[in-house]
Protein backbone atom coordinates (compact mmCIF):
# COMPACT_ATOMS: atom_id res chain seq x y z
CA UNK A 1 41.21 188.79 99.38
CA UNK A 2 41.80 192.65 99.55
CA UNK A 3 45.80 193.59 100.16
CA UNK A 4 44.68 195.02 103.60
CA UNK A 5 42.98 191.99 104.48
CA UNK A 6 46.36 189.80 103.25
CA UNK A 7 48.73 191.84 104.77
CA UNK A 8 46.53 191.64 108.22
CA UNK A 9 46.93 188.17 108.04
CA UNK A 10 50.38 187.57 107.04
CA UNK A 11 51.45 189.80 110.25
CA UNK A 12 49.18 187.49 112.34
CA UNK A 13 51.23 184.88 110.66
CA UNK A 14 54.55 185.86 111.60
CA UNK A 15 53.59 187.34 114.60
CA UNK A 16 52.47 183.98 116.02
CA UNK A 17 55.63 182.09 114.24
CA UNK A 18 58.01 184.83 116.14
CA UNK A 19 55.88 184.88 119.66
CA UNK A 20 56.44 180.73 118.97
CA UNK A 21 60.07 180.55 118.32
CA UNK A 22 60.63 182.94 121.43
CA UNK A 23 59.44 180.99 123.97
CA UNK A 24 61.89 178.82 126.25
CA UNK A 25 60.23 176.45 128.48
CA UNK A 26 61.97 174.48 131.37
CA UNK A 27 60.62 172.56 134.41
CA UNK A 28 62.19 173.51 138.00
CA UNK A 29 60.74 172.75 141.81
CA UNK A 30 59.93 174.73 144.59
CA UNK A 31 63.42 175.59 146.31
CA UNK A 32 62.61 179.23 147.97
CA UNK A 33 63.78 181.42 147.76
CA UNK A 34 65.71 180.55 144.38
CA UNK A 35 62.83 179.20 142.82
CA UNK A 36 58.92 178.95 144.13
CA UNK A 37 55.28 179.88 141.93
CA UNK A 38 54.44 181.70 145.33
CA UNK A 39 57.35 183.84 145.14
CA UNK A 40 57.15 187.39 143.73
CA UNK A 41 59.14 186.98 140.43
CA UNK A 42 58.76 183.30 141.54
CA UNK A 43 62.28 183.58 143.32
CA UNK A 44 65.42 184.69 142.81
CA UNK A 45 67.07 182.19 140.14
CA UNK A 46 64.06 182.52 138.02
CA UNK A 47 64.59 186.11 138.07
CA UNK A 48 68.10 185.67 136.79
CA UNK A 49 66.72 183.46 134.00
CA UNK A 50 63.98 185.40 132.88
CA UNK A 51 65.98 188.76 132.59
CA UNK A 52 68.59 186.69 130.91
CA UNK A 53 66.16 185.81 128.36
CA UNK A 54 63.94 189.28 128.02
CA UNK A 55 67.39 190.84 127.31
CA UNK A 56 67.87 188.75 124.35
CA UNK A 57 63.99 188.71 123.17
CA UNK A 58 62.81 185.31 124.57
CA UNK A 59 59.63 184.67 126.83
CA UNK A 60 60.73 181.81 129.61
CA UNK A 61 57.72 179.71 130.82
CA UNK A 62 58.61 177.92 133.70
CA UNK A 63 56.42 174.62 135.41
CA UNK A 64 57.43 173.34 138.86
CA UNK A 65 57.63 169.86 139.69
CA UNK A 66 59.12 167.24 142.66
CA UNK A 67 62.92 167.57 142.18
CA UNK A 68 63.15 164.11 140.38
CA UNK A 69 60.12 164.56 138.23
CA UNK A 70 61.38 167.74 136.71
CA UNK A 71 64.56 166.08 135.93
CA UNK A 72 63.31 163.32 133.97
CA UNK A 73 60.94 165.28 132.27
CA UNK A 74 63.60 168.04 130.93
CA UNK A 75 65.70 164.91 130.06
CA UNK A 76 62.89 163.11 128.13
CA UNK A 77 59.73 165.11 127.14
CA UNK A 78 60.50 166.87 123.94
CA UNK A 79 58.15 169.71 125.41
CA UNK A 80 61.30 170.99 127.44
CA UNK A 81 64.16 172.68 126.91
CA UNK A 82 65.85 172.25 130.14
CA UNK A 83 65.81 172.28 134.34
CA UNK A 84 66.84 174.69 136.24
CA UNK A 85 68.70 175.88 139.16
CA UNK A 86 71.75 173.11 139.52
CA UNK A 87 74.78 172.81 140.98
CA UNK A 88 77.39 171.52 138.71
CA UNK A 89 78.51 167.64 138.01
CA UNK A 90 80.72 166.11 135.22
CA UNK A 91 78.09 163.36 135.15
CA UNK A 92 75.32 166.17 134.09
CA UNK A 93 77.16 166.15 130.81
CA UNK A 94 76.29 163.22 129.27
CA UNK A 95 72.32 164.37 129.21
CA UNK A 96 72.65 168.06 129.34
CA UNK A 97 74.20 171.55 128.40
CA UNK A 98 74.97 173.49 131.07
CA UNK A 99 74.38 177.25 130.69
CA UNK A 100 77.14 179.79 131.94
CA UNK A 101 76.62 180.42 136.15
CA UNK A 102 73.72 182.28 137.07
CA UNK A 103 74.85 182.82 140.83
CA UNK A 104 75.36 180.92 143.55
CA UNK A 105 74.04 179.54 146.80
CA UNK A 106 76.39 178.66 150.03
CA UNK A 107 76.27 175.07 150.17
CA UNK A 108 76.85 173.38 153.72
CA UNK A 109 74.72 171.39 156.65
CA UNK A 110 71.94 171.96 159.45
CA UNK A 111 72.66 171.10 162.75
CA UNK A 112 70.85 171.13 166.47
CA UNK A 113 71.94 173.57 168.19
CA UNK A 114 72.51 171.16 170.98
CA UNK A 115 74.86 169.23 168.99
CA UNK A 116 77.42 171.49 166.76
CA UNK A 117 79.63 169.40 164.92
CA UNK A 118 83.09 170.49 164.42
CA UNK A 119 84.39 168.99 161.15
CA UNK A 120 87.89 169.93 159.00
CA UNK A 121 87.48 167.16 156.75
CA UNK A 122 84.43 165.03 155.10
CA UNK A 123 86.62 162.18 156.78
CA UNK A 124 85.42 163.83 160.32
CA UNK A 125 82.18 163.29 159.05
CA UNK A 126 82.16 159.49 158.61
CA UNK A 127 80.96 159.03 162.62
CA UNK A 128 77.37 160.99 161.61
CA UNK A 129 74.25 160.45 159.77
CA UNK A 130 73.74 162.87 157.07
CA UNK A 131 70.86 163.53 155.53
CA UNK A 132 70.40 164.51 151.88
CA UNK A 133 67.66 165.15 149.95
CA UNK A 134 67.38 162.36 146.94
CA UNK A 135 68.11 163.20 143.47
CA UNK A 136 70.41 166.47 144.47
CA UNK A 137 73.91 167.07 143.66
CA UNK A 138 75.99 168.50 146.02
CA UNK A 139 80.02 168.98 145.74
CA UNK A 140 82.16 165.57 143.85
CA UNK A 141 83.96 164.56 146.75
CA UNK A 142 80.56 164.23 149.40
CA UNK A 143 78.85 162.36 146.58
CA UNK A 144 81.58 159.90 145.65
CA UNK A 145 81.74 158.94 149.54
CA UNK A 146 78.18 158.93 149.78
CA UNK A 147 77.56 156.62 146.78
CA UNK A 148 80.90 154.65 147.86
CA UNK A 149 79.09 154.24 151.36
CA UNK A 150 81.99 156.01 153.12
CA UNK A 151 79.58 158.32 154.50
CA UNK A 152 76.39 157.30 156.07
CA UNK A 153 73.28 159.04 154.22
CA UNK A 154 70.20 159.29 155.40
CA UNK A 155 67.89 160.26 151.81
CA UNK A 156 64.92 162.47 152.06
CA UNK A 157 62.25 163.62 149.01
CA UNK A 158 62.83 167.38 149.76
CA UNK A 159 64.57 170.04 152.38
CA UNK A 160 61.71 170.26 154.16
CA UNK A 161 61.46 166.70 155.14
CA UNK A 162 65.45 166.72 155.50
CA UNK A 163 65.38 169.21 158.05
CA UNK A 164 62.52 167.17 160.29
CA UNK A 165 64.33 164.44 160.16
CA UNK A 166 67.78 166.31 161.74
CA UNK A 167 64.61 167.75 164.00
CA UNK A 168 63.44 164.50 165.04
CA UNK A 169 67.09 163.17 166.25
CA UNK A 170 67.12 160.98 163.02
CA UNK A 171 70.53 162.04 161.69
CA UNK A 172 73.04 164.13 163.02
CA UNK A 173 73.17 166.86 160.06
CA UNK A 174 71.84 167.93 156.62
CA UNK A 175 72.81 168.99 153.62
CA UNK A 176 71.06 172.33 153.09
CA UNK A 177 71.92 175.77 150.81
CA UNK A 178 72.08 178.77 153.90
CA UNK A 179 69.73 180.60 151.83
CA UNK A 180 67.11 177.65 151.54
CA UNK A 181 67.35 177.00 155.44
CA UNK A 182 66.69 180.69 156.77
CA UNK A 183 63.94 181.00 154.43
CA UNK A 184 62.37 178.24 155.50
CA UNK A 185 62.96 177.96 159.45
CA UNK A 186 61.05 181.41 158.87
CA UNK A 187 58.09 180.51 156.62
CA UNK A 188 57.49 176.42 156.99
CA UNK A 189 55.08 175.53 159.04
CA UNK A 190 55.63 172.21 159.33
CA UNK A 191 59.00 173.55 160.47
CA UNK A 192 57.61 176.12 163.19
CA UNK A 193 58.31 173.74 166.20
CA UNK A 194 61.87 173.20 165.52
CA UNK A 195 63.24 176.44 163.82
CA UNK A 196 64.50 177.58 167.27
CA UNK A 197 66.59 174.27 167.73
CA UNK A 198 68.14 174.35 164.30
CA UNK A 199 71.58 176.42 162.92
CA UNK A 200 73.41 176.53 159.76
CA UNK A 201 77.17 174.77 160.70
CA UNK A 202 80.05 176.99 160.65
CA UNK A 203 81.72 175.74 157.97
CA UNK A 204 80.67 175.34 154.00
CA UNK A 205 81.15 172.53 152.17
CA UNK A 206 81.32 174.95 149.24
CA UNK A 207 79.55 177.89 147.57
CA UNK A 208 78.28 176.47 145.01
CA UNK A 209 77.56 178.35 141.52
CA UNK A 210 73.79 177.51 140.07
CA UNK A 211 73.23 176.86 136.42
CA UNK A 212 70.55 176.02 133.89
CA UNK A 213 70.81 172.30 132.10
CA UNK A 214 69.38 172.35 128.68
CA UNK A 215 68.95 169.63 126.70
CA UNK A 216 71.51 168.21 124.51
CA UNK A 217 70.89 168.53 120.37
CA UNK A 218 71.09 171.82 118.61
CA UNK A 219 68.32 173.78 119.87
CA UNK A 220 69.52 173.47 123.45
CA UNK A 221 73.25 174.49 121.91
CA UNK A 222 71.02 177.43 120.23
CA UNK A 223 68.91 178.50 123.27
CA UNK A 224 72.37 177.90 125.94
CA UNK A 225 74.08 180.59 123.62
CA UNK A 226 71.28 183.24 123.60
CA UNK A 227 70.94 182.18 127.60
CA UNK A 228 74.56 182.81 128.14
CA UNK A 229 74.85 186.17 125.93
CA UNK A 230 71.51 187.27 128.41
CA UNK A 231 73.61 186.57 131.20
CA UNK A 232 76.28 189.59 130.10
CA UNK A 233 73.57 192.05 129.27
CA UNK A 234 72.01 191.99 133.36
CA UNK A 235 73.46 192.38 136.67
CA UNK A 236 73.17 188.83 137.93
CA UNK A 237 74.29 189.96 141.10
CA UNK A 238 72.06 193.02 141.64
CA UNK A 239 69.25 190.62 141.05
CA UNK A 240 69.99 187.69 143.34
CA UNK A 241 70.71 190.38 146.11
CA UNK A 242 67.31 192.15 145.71
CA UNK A 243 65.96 188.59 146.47
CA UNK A 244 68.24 186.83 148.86
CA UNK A 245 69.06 190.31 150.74
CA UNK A 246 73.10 189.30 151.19
């Protein structure tokens, strides 16, 4: 083998060893307009994530799944590195890393417009059916009632569904992000009907800060570290505003 022809090679080598170690891969679902394939950029958190990681000379590959499915599979398939967007939880901690916040999302509850609910307290709330999409976190205190069966939870398998079934008269309010709502009273179709009957409630349960979960060993501690030192290099907020517009 000529030098030329060795030296060709070994840069092939190392080229496909660096292009290897440089790729991050997590699983996330379609939650427009934070994260969706058919989004330009693929949504606003995903935007975040990948300039987090360009900035620090990572690729991010990202596969969408049901919310529960990509869960378990950043939790168990070696394959991934992580999920992505979450809210925070102490319980999150036994499984995962969580990254530094990569914005945030205004947390709170649908309602008819024929039937506002006025509410100081999640106490107030204990009268109503509220519906919550399965597998989500939402703020400590609403899911300690819910799981304690202090408040009375109606579960759905995504927003979408959630939403028909405040539509439909089948609970009284649910648990939505503003963002997620607006976005898709405008664009669901399955949603077209009832958009004009639906409003985001007047008060927040909280605004909630987002975050990616990598797994726990030493190349999510690795990966969280480069994520997090991304995060300081880009304007996180500049980003989510050219995608949520507020």
């Amino acid at each position: 083998m000529s030098v030329k022809t060795y030296l060709i090679a070994l840069c092939a080598v190392l080229l496909s060893n660096i292009g290897y170690a440089e790729q991050v891969k997590l699983t996330s679902l379609e939650w427009p307009p934070y994260t969706s394939e058919s989004l330009k950029e693929q949504g606003a958190s995903v935007a975040v994530a990948k300039a987090a990681f360009e900035a620090m000379g990572h690729q991010l590959v990202i596969e969408f799944y049901p919310w529960k499915r990509a869960v378990y599979l950043a939790k168990e398939d070696p394959s991934y590195d992580g999920y992505f967007p979450e809210y925070f939880s102490e319980e999150l901690k036994k499984d995962f890393i969580l990254s530094e916040p990569m914005g945030s999302g205004p947390l709170g509850f649908a309602e008819l417009k024929t039937n506002p609910i006025t509410w100081n307290s999640l106490d107030d709330l204990k009268k109503f059916r509220v519906g919550v999409v399965g597998g989500y976190v939402n703020t400590a205190e609403f899911d300690d009632m819910v799981s304690k069966g202090q408040l009375k939870a109606s579960v759905a398998s995504d927003d979408v569904k959630n939403i028909l079934k405040l539509a439909s008269g089948r609970s009284d309010l649910a648990v939505v992000d503003q963002n997620v709502l607006s976005f898709l009273l405008a664009s669901d179709a399955s949603l077209k009907g009832a958009a004009s009957d639906i409003q985001f409630n007047g008060r927040l349960l909280e605004d909630k800060q987002l975050y990616i979960c990598f797994k726990k060993g030493p190349r999510g501690e690795k990966i969280s570290k480069i994520f997090n030192e991304g995060l300081t290099k880009i304007d996180v907020k500049a980003i989510m505003k050219k995608h949520l517009g507020n």
